[in-house]
N, C-alpha and C. Protein backbone atom coordinates (compact mmCIF):
# COMPACT_ATOMS: atom_id res chain seq x y z
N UNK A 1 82.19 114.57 69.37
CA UNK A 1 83.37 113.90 68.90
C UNK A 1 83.30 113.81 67.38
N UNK A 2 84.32 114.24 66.62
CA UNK A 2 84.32 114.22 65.19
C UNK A 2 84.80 112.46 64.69
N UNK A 3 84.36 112.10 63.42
CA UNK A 3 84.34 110.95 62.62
C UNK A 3 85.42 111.33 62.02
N UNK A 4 86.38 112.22 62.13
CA UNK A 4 87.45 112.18 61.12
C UNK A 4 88.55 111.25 61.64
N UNK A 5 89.15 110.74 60.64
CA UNK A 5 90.48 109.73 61.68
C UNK A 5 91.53 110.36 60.97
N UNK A 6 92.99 110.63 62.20
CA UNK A 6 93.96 110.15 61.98
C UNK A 6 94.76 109.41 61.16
N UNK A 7 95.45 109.62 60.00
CA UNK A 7 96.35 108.63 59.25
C UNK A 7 97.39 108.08 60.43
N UNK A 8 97.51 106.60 59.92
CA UNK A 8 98.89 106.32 60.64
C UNK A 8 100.37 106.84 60.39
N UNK A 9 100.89 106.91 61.19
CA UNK A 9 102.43 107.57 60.39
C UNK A 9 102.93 106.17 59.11
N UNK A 10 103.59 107.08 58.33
CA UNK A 10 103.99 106.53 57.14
C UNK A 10 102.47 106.31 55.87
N UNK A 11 101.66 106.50 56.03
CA UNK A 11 100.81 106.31 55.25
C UNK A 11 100.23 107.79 54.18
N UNK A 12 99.70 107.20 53.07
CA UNK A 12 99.20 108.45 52.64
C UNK A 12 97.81 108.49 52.81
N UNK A 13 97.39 109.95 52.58
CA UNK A 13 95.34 109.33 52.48
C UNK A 13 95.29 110.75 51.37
N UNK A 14 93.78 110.15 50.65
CA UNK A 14 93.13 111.01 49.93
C UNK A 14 93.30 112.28 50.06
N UNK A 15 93.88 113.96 49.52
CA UNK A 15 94.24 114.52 49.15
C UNK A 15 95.31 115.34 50.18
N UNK A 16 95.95 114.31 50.45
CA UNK A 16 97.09 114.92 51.26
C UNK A 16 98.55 115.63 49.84
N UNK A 17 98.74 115.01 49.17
CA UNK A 17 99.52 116.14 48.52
C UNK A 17 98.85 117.00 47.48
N UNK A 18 97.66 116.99 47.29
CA UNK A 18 97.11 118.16 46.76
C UNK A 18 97.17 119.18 47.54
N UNK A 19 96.62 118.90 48.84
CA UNK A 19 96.44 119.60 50.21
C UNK A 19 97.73 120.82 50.09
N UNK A 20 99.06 120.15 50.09
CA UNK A 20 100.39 120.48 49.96
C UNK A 20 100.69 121.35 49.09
N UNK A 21 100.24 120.95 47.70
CA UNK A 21 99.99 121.48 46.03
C UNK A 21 99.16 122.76 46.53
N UNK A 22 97.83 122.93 46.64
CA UNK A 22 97.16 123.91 46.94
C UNK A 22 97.63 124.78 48.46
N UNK A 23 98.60 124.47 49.34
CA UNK A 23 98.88 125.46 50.21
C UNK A 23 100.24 126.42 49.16
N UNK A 24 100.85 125.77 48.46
CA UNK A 24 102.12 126.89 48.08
C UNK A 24 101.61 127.31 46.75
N UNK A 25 100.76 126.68 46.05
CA UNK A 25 100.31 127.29 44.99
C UNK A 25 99.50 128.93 45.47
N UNK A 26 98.68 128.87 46.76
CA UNK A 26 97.86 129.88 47.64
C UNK A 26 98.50 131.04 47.77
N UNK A 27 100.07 130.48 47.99
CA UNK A 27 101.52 131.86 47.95
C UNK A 27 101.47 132.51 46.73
N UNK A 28 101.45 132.12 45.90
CA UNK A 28 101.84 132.41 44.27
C UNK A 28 100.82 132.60 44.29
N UNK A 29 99.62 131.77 43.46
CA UNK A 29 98.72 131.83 42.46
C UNK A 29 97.53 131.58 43.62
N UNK A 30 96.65 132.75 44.55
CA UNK A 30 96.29 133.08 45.40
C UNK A 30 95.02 132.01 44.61
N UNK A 31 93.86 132.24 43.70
CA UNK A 31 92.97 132.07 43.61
C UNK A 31 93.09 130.20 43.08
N UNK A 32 93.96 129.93 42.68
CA UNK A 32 94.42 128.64 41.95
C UNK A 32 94.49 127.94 43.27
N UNK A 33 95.10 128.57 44.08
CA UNK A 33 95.57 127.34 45.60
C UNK A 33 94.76 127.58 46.15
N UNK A 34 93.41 128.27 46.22
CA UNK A 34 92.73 128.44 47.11
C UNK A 34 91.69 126.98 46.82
N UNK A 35 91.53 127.58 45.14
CA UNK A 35 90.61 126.04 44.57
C UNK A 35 91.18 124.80 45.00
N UNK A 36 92.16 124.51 44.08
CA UNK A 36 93.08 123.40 44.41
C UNK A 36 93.00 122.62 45.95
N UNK A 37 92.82 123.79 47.52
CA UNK A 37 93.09 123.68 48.69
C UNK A 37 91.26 123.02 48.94
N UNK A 38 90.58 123.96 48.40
CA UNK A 38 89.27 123.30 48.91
C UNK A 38 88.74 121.74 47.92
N UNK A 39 89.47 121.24 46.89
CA UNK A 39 89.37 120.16 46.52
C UNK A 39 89.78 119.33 47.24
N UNK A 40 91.35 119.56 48.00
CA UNK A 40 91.88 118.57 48.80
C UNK A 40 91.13 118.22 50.14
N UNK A 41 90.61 119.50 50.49
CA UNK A 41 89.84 119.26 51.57
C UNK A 41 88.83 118.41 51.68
N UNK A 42 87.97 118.39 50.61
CA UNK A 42 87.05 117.69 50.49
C UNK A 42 87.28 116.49 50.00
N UNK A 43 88.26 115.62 48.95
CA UNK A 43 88.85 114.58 49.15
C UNK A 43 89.12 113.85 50.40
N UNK A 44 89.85 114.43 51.00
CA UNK A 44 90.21 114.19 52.92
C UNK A 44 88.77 113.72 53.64
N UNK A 45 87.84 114.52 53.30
CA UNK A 45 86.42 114.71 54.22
C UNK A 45 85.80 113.79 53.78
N UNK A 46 86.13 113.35 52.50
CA UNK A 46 85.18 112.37 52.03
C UNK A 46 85.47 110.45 52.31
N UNK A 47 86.71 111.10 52.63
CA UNK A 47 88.10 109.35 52.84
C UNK A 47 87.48 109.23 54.75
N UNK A 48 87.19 110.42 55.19
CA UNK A 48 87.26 110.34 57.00
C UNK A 48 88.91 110.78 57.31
N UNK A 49 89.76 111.64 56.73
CA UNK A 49 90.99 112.22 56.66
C UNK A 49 90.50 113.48 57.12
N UNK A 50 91.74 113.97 58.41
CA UNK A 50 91.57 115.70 58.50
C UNK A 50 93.02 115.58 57.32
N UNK A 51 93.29 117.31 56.97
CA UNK A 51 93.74 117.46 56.19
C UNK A 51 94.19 119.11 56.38
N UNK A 52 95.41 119.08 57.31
CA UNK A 52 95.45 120.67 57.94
C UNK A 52 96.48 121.51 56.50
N UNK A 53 97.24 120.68 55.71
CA UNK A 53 97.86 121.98 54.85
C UNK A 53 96.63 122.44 53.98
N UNK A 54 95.77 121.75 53.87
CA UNK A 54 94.61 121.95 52.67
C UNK A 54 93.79 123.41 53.56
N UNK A 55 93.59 123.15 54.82
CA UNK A 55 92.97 124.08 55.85
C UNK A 55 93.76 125.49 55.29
N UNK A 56 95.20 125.15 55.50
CA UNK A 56 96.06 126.34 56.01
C UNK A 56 96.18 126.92 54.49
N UNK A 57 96.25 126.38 53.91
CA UNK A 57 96.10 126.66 51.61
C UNK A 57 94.29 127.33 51.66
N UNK A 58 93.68 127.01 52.00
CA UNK A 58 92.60 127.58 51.94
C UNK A 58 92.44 129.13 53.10
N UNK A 59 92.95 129.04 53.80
CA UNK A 59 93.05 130.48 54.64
C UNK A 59 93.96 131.59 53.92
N UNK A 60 94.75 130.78 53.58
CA UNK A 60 96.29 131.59 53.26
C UNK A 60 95.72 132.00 51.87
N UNK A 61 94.86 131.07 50.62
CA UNK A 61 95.06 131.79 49.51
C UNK A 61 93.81 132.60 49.48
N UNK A 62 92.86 132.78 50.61
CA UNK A 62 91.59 133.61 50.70
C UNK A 62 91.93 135.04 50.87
N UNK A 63 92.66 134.73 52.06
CA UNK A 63 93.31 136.00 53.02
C UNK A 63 94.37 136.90 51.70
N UNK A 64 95.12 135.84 50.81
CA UNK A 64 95.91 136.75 50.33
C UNK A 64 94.90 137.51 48.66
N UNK A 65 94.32 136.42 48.73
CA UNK A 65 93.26 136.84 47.06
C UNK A 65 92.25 138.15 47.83
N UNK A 66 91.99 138.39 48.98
CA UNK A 66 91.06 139.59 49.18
C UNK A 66 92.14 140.68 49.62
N UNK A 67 93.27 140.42 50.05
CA UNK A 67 94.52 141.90 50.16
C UNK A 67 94.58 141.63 48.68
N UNK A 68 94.62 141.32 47.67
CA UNK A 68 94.83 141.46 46.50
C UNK A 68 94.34 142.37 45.48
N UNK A 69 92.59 141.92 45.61
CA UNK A 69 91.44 143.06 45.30
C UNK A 69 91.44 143.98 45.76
N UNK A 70 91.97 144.12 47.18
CA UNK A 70 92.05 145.57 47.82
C UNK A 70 93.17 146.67 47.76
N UNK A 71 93.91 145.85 47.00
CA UNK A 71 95.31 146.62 46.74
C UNK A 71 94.88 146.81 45.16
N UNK A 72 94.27 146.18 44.15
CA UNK A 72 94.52 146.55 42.84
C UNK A 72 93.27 147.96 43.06
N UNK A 73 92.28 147.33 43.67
CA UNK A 73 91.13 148.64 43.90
C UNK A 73 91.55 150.06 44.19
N UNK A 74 92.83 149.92 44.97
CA UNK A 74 93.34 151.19 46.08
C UNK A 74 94.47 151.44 44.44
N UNK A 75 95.39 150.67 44.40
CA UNK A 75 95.97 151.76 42.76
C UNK A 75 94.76 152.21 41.62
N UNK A 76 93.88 151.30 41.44
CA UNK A 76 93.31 151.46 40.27
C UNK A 76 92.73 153.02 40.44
N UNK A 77 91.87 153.41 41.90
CA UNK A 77 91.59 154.48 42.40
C UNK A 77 92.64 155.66 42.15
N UNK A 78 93.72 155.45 42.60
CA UNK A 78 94.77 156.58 42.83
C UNK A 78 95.25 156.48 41.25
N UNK A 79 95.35 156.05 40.24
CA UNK A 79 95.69 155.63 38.82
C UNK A 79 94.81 156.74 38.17
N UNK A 80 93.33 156.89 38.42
CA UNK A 80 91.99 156.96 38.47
C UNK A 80 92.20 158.51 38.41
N UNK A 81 92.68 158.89 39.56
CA UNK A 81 92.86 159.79 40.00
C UNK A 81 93.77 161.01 40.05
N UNK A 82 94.82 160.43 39.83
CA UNK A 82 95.82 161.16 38.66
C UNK A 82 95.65 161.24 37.09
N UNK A 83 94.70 161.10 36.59
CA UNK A 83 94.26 161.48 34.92
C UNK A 83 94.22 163.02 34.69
N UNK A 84 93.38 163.44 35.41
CA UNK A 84 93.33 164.83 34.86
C UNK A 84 94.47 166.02 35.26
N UNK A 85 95.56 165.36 35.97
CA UNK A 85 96.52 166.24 36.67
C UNK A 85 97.71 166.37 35.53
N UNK A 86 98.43 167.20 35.35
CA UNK A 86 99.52 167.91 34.85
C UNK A 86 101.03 168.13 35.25
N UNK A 87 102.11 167.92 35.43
CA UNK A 87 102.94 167.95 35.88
C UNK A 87 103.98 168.66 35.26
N UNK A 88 104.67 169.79 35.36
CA UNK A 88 106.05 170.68 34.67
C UNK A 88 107.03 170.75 35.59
């Protein structure tokens, strides 16, 4: 059984709108919301708060910051790779 509690409805707890802050920042600014998401998390963890947008900001800006590297890697390659070619 986990020690985390439940907020009551209407209440706030320790990094619930960072949590929020770092899930849409994760859309945009992949590596910024990812930080941002694991601060909130750990705010939350430290109050006895779960804290699921901070979860879902931390998946979302991981998942999108490594398709990121793998897409600049895959042009930088093919960029790379068209240098010595010629075109008339």
């Amino acid at each position: 059984m986990s020690n985390l509690q439940t907020p009551t409805p209407g209440t706030d707890y320790p990094g619930k709108t960072l949590g929020i802050v770092g899930l849409v920042l994760a859309i945009v600014f992949n590596l910024i919301g990812l930080i941002i998401s694991i601060v909130a998390l750990q705010q939350s963890k430290a109050a006895g708060f779960k804290n699921t947008p901070a979860k879902i900001g931390i998946i979302v800006g991981a998942v999108l910051f490594v398709l990121g590297i793998i897409i600049s890697i895959i042009s930088f390659a093919a960029a790379a790779s068209m240098v010595g070619t010629t075109t008339y």
